[in-house]
Protein backbone atom coordinates (compact mmCIF):
# COMPACT_ATOMS: atom_id res chain seq x y z
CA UNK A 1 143.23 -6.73 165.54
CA UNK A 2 140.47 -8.58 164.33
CA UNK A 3 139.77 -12.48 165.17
CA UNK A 4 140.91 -14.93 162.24
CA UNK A 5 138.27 -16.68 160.46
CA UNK A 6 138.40 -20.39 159.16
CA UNK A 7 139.34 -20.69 155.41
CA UNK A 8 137.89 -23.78 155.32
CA UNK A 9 134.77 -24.54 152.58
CA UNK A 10 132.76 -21.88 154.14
CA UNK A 11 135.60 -19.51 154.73
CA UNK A 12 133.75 -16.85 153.83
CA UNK A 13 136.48 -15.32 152.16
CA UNK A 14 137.76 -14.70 155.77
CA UNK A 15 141.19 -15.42 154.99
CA UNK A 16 141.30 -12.56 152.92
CA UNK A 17 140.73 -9.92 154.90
CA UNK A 18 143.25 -11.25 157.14
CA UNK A 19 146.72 -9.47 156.60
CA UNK A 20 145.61 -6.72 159.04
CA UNK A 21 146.48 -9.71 161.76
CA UNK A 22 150.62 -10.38 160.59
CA UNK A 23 150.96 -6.11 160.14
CA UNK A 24 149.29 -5.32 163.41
CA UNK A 25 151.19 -3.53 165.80
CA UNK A 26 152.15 -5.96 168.63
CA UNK A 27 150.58 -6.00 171.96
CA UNK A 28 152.86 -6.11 175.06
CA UNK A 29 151.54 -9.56 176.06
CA UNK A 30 152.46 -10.75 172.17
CA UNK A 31 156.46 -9.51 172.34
CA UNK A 32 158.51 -12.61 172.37
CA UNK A 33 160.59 -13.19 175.85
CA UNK A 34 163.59 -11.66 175.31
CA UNK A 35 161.81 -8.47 174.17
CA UNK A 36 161.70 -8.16 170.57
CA UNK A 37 158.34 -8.09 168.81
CA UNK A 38 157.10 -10.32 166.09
CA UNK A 39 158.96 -10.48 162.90
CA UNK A 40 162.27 -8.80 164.28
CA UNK A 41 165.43 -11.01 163.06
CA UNK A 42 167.53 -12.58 164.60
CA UNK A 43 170.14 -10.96 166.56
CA UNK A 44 172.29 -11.90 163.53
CA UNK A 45 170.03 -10.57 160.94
CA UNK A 46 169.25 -14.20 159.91
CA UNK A 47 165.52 -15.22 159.37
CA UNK A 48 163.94 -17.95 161.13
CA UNK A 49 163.62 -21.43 159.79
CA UNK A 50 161.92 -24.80 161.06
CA UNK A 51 162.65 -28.43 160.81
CA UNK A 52 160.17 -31.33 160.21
CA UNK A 53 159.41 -34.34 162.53
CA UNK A 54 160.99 -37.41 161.89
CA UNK A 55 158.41 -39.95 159.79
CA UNK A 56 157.67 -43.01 162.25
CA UNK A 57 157.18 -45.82 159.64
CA UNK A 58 160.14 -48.23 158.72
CA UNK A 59 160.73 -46.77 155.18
CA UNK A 60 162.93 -44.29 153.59
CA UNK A 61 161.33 -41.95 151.42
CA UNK A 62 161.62 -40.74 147.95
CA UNK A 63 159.65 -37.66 146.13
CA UNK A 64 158.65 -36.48 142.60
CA UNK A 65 157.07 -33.61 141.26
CA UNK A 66 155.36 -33.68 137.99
CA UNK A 67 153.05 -31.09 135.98
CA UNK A 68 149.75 -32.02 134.91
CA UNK A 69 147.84 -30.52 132.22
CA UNK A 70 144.03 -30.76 130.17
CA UNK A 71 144.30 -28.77 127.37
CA UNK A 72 140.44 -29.07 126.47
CA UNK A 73 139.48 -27.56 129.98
CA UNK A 74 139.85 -24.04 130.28
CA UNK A 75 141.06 -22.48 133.53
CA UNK A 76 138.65 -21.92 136.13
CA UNK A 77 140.33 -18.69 137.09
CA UNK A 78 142.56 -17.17 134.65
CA UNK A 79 140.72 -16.37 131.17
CA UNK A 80 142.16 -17.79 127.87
CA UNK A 81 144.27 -20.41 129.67
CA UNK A 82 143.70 -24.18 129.83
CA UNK A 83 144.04 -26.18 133.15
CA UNK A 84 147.32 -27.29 134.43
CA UNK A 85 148.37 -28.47 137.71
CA UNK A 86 151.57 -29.55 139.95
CA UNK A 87 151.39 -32.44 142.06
CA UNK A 88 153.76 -34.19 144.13
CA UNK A 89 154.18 -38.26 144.44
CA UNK A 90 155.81 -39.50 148.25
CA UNK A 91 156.58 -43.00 148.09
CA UNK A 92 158.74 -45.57 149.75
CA UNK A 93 161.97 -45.72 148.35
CA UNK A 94 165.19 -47.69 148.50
CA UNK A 95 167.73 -46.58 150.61
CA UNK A 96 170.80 -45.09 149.25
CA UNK A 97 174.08 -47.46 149.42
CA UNK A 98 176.27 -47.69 152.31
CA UNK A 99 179.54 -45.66 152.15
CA UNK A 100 177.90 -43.64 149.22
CA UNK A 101 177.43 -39.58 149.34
CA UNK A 102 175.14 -38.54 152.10
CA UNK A 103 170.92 -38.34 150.77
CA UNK A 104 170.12 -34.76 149.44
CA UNK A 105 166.91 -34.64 150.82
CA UNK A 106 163.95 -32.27 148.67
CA UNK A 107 163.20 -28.71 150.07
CA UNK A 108 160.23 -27.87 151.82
CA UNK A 109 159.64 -24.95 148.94
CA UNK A 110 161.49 -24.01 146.10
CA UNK A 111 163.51 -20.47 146.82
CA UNK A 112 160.77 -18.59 145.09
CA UNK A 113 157.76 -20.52 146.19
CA UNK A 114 159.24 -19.62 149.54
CA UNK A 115 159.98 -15.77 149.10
CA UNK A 116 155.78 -15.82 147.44
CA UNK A 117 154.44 -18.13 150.58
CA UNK A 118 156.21 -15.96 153.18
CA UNK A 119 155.65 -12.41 151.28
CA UNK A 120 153.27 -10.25 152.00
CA UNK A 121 150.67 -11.99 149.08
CA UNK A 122 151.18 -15.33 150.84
CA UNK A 123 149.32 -17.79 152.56
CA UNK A 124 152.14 -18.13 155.53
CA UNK A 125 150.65 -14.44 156.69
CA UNK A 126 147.08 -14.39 155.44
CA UNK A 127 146.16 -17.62 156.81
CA UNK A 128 148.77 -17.74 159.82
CA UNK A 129 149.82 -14.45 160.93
CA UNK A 130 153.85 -15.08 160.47
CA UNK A 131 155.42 -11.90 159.60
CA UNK A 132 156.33 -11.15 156.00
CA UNK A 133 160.34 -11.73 155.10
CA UNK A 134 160.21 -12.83 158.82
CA UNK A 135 161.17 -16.65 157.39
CA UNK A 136 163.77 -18.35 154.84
CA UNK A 137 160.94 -21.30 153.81
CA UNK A 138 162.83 -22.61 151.37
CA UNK A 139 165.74 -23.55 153.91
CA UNK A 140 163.26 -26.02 155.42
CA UNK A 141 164.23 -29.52 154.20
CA UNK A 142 161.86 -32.39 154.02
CA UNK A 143 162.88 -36.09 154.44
CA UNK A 144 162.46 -37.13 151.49
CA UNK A 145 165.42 -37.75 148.97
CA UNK A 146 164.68 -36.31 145.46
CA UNK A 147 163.53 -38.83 142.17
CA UNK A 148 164.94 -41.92 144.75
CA UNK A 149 164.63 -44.85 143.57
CA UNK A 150 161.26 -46.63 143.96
CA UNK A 151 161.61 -49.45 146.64
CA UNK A 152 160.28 -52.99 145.70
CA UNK A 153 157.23 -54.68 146.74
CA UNK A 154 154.76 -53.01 145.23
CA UNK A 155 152.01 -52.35 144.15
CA UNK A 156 150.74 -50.23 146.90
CA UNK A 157 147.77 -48.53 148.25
CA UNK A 158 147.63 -44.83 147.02
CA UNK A 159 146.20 -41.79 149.30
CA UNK A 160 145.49 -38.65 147.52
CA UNK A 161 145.97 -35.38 149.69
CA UNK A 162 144.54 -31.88 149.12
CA UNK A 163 145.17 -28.82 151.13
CA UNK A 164 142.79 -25.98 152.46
CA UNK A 165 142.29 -23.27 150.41
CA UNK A 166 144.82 -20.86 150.00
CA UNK A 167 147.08 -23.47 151.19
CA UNK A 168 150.18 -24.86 148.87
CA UNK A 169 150.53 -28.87 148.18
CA UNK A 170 152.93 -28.73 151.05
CA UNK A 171 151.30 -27.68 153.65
CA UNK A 172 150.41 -30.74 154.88
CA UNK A 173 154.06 -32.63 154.45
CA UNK A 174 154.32 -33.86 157.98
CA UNK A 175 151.37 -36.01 157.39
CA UNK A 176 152.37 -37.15 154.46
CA UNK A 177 155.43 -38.28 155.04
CA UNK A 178 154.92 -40.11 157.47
CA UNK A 179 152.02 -41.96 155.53
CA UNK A 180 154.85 -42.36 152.83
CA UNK A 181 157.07 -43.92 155.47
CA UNK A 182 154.90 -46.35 156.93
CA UNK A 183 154.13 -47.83 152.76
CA UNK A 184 151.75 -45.91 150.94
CA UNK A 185 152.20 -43.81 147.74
CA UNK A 186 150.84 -40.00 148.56
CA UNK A 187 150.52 -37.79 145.49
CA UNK A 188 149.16 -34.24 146.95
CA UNK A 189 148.17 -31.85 144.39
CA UNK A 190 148.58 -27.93 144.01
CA UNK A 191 145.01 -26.37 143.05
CA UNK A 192 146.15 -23.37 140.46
CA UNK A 193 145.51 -19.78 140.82
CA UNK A 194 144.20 -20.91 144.23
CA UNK A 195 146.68 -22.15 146.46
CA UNK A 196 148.52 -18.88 147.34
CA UNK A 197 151.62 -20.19 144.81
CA UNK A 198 152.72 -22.98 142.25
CA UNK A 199 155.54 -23.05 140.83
CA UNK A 200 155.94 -25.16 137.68
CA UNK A 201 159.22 -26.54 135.83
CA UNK A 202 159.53 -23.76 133.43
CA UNK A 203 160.14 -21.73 136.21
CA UNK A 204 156.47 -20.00 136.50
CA UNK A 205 155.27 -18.93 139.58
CA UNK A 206 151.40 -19.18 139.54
CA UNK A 207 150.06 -16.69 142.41
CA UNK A 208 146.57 -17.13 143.68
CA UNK A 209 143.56 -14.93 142.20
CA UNK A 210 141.98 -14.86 146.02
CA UNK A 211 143.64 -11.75 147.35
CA UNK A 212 142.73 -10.07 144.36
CA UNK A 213 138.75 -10.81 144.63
CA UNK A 214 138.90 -8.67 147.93
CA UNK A 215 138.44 -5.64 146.56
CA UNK A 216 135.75 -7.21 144.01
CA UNK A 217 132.08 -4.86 144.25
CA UNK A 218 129.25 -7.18 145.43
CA UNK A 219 131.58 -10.10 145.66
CA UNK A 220 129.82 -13.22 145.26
CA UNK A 221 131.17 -14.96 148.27
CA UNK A 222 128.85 -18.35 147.52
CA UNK A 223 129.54 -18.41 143.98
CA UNK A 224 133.34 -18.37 145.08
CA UNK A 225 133.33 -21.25 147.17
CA UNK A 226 131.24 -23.13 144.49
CA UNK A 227 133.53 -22.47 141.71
CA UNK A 228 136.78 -23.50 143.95
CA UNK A 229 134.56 -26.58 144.86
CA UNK A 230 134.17 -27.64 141.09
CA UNK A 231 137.37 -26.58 140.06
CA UNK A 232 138.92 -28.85 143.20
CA UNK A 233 136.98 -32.18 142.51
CA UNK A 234 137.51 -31.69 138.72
CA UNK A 235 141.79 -31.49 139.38
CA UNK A 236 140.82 -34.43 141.20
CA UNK A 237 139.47 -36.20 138.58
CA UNK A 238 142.31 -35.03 136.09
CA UNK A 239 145.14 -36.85 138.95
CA UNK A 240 143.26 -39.99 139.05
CA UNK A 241 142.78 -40.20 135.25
CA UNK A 242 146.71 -39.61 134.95
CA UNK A 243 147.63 -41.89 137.43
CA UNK A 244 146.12 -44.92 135.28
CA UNK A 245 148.58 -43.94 132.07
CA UNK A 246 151.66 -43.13 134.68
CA UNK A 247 153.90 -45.49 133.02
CA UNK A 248 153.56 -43.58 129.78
CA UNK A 249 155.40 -40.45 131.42
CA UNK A 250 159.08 -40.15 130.69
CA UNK A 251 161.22 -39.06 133.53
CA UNK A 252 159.89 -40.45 136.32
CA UNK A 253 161.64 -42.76 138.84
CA UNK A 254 161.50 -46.11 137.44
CA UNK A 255 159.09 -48.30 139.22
CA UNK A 256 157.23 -45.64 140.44
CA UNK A 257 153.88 -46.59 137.69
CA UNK A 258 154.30 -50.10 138.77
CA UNK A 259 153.95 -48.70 142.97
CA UNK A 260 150.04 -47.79 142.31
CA UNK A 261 147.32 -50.18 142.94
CA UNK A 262 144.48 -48.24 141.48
CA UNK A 263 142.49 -50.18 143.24
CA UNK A 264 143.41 -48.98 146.24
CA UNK A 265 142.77 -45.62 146.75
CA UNK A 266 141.69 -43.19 149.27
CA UNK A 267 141.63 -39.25 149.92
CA UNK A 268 142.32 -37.32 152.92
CA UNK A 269 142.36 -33.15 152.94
CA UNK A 270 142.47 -30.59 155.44
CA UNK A 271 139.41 -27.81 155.72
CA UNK A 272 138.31 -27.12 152.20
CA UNK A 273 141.11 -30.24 151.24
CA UNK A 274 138.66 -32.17 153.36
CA UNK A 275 135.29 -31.28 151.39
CA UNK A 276 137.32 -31.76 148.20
CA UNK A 277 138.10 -35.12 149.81
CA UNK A 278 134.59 -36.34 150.78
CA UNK A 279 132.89 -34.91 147.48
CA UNK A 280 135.11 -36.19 145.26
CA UNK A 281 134.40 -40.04 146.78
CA UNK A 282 130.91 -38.68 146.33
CA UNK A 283 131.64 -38.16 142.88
CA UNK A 284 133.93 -40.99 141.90
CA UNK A 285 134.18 -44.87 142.73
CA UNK A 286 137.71 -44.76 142.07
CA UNK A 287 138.21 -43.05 145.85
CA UNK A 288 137.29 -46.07 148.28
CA UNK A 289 138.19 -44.48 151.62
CA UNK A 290 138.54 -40.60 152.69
CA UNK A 291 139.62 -38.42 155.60
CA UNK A 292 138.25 -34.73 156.34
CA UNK A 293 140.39 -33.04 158.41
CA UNK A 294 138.23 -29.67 159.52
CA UNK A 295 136.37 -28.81 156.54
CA UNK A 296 133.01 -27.97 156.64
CA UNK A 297 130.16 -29.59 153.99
CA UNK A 298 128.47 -26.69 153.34
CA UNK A 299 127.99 -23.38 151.71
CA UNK A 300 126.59 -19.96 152.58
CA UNK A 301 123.03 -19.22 151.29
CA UNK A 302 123.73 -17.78 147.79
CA UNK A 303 120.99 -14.79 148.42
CA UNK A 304 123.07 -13.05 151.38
CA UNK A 305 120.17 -13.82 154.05
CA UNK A 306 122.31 -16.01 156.56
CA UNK A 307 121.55 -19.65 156.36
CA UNK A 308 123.89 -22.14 154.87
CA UNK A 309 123.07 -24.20 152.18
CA UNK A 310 123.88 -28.15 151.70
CA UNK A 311 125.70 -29.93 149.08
CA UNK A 312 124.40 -33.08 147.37
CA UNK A 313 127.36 -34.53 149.12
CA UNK A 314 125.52 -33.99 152.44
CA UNK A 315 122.55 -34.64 151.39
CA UNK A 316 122.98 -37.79 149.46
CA UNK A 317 125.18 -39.34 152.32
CA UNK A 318 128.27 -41.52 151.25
CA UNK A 319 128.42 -45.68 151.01
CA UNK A 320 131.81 -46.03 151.48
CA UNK A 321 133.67 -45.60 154.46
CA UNK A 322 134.83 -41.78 155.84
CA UNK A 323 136.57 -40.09 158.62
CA UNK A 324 135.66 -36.74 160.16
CA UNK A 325 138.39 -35.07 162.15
CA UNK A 326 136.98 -31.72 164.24
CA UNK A 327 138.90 -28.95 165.95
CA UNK A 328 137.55 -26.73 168.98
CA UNK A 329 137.94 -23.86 166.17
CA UNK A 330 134.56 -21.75 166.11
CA UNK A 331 131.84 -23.46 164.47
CA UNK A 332 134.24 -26.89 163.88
CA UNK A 333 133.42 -29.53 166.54
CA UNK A 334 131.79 -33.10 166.40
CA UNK A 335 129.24 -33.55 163.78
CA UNK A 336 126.65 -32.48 166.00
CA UNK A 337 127.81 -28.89 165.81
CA UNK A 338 127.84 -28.38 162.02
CA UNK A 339 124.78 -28.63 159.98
CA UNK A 340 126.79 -30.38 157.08
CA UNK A 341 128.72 -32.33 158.86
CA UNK A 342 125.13 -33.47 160.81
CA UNK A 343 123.20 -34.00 157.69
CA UNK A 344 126.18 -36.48 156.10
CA UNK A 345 126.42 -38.54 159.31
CA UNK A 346 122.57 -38.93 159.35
CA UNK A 347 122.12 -39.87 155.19
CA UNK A 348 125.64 -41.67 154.80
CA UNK A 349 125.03 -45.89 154.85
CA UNK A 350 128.79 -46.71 155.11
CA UNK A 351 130.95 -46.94 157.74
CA UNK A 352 131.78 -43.67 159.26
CA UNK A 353 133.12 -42.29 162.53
CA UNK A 354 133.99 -38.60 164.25
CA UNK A 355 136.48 -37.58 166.18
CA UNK A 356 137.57 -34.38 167.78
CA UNK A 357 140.78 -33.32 168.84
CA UNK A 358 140.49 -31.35 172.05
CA UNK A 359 142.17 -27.63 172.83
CA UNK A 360 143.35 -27.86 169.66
CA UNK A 361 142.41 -25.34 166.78
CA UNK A 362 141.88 -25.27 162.71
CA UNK A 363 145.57 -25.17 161.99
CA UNK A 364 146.29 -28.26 164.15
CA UNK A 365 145.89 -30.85 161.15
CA UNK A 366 148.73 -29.06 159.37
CA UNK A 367 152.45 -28.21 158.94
CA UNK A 368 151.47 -25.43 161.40
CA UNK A 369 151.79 -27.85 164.35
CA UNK A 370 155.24 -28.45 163.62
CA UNK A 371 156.53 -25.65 161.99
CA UNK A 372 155.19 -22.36 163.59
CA UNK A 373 156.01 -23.20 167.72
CA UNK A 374 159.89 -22.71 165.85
CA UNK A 375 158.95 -19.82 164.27
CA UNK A 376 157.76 -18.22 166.94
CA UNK A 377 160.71 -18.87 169.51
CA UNK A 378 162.67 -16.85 166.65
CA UNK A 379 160.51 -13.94 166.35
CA UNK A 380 158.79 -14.93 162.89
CA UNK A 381 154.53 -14.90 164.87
CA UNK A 382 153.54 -13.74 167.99
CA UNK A 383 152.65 -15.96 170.84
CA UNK A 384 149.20 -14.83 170.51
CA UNK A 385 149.15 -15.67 166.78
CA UNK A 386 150.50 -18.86 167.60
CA UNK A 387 147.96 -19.80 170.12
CA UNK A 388 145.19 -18.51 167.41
CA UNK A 389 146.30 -20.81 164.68
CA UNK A 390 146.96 -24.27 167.57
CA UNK A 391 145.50 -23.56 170.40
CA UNK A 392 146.14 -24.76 173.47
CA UNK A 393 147.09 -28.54 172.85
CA UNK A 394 150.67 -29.44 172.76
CA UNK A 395 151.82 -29.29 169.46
CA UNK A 396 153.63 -32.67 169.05
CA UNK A 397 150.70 -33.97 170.82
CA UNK A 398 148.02 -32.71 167.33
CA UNK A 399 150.47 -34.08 165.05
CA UNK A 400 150.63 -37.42 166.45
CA UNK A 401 147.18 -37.67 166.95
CA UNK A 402 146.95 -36.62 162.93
CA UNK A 403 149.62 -39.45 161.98
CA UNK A 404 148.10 -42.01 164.49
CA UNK A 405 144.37 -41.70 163.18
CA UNK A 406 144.53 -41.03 159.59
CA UNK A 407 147.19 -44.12 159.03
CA UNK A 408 144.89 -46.10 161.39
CA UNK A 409 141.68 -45.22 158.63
CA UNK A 410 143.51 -46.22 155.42
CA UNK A 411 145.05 -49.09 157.07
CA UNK A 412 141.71 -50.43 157.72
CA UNK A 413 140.35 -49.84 154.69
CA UNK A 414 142.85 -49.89 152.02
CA UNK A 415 144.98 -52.66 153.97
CA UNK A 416 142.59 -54.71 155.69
CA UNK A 417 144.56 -53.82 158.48
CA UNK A 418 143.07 -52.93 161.83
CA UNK A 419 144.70 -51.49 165.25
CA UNK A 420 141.20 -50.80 166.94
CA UNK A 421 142.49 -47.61 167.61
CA UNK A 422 138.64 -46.19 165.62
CA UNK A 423 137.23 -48.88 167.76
CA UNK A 424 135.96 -45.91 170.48
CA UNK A 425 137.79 -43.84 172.90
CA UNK A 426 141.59 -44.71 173.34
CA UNK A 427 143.49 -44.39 176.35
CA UNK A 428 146.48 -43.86 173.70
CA UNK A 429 145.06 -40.14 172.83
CA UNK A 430 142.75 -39.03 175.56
CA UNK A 431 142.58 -35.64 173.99
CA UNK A 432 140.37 -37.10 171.23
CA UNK A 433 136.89 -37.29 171.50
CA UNK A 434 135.33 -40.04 169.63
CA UNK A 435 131.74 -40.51 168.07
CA UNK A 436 130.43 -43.34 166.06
């Protein structure tokens, strides 16, 4: 069984060599306690499922999904089609009336999102090691109740959120509802043909082109990572042009156009989410504020030698203010450890700081904190796995850490808000390292 590699920005294409990990044979030190190995059912022949954490901020929550297309840019991926994405909007919404029917809250996945994600093509095994069929995904509900209407109060500050790669829009829901709850409007977007599924209203299921380049001769592996890098900050630019003609849309909530201040605006992402993050503010004033969660600012050397090789991004150095968030994943770390994490922090002018969450691994940031410790007390990943993709941190312990510090960034600097908790060190979350 060979060691999982990032799939951050310089992946490497590791995640794709990866489903040798979920179809492993499992060791006797990975069997689950009552015996059975990973993947096995249920004794009832049911598959696993998972429930989100509770958002901590005062609001309810509503959600919307809504396709996006350019028909003048062709696909990055897919010859003879034109660029279309899915992205999802998370905003504070008003809460339903007393004595009326119970909130139908949105699923985590639709059914065959779920039954792509947790197949044997899917992220939930390539970049996690759960077993394929192992879990129902699509049972998982979120918190949020479906086209809800838009609380008042508005306008209010907007985050953008973009997973790693491979990973779908969701992936990163326990963050962002919780930003949601506590007042801001998230829209996280689906990058086509590259997260590992998106499904779109007409039904479509759009299924990533990664896997596929695996077997590619004299893959390109730089060229890769440079073409999801364009194709990432240029969706970027397509959601933030959008969001300014909004009200123009039919069928969304009503109020929702009037919720944006586009003036107000920040990104966060996790690994490659994170350099899409950082280089689109690079890229565009529109993004005043962003978050990297893991992702490394840097590519391999595009002739094979070793070496990495910087962005402009790292070596122009940002104005505005940014976030770095490390693991204790190989090669992750403060910015001291990464050479394009190093070379922003020594060009950037604006306010920046660096934190790193201790015993905890790449996975931490996401939905695998509080999804997979489930899944594996059913059967669906192996302890071993599950220690691979978190570490050795308590679970509940990364995801509050995520909620606490990210809300703490844009509430400084989209808000004008400030808990001191990015003042240095806090006694609140001793696991977290803190550089500024």
């Amino acid at each position: 069984m060979g060691k999982r590699g990032r799939i951050g920005a310089a992946l490497l294409l590791a995640a794709l060599v990866l489903p040798a990990v979920g179809q492993a044979p499992a060791a006797a030190d990975d069997r689950q306690a009552d015996g059975r190995q990973p993947g096995d059912r249920q004794p009832d022949g049911r598959q696993a499922t998972a429930q989100l954490p509770e958002p901590t901020g005062p609001f309810a929550i509503g959600t919307t999904a809504l396709r996006i297309a350019d028909d003048s840019r062709p696909d990055p991926w897919t010859a003879g089609r034109t660029r279309e994405l899915m992205v999802s909007f998370w905003y504070p919404a008003a809460r339903p009336a007393a004595g009326g029917p119970g909130p139908r809250t949105a699923p985590y996945m639709l059914p065959a999102a779920g039954a792509h994600f947790g197949g044997p093509d899917g992220v939930g095994l390539i970049n996690y090691g759960v077993t394929p069929g192992s879990t129902d995904w699509s049972s998982i509900r979120t918190h949020a109740r479906t086209d809800a209407p838009v609380l008042p109060g508005g306008p209010r500050p907007v985050v953008l959120y973009s997973a790693g790669l491979g990973d779908p829009r969701g992936w990163g829901t326990a963050l962002v509802e919780d930003l949601a709850s506590r007042g801001y409007v998230v829209v996280t977007v689906d990058h086509t043909y590259e997260a590992s599924e998106v499904a779109f209203p007409n039904d479509a299921l759009a299924t990533s082109v990664l896997p596929g380049l695996l077997g590619t001769p004299d893959l390109d592996i730089a060229a890769v990572l440079r073409r999801s890098m364009d194709a990432r900050v240029a969706d970027t630019r397509l959601v933030l042009d959008r969001l300014a003609c909004l009200g123009e849309l039919p069928g969304l909530p009503s109020g929702l156009a009037a919720a944006l201040d586009l003036g107000r605006i920040g990104m966060a992402g996790h690994s490659a989410g994170g350099f899409t993050a950082l280089q689109a503010m690079h890229d565009d004033p529109r993004i005043t504020a962003a978050v990297n969660l893991d992702g490394q600012l840097h590519f391999p050397n595009p002739d094979g030698k070793g070496g990495v090789h910087l962005t402009d991004l790292a070596e122009d150095g940002l104005t505005r203010p940014f976030l770095l968030m490390g693991t204790r994943s190989p090669d992750s770390g403060s910015y001291r450890a990464q050479p394009g994490w190093d070379a922003l922090w020594r060009h950037s002018t604006g306010w920046h700081a660096d934190v790193t969450l201790e015993g905890s691994r790449h996975g931490s940031y996401t939905d695998a904190a509080s999804l997979l410790p489930g899944l594996a007390r059913q059967g669906a990943l192996s302890r071993a796995t599950l220690r691979d993709d978190l570490g050795d941190l308590a679970p509940a312990r990364a995801r509050a850490a995520t909620r606490a510090y990210v809300a703490s960034f844009f509430d400084r600097w989209l808000r004008g808000h400030d808990d001191h908790l990015l003042d240095g060190p806090s006694p609140r979350f001793p696991e977290m390292t803190y550089e500024r």
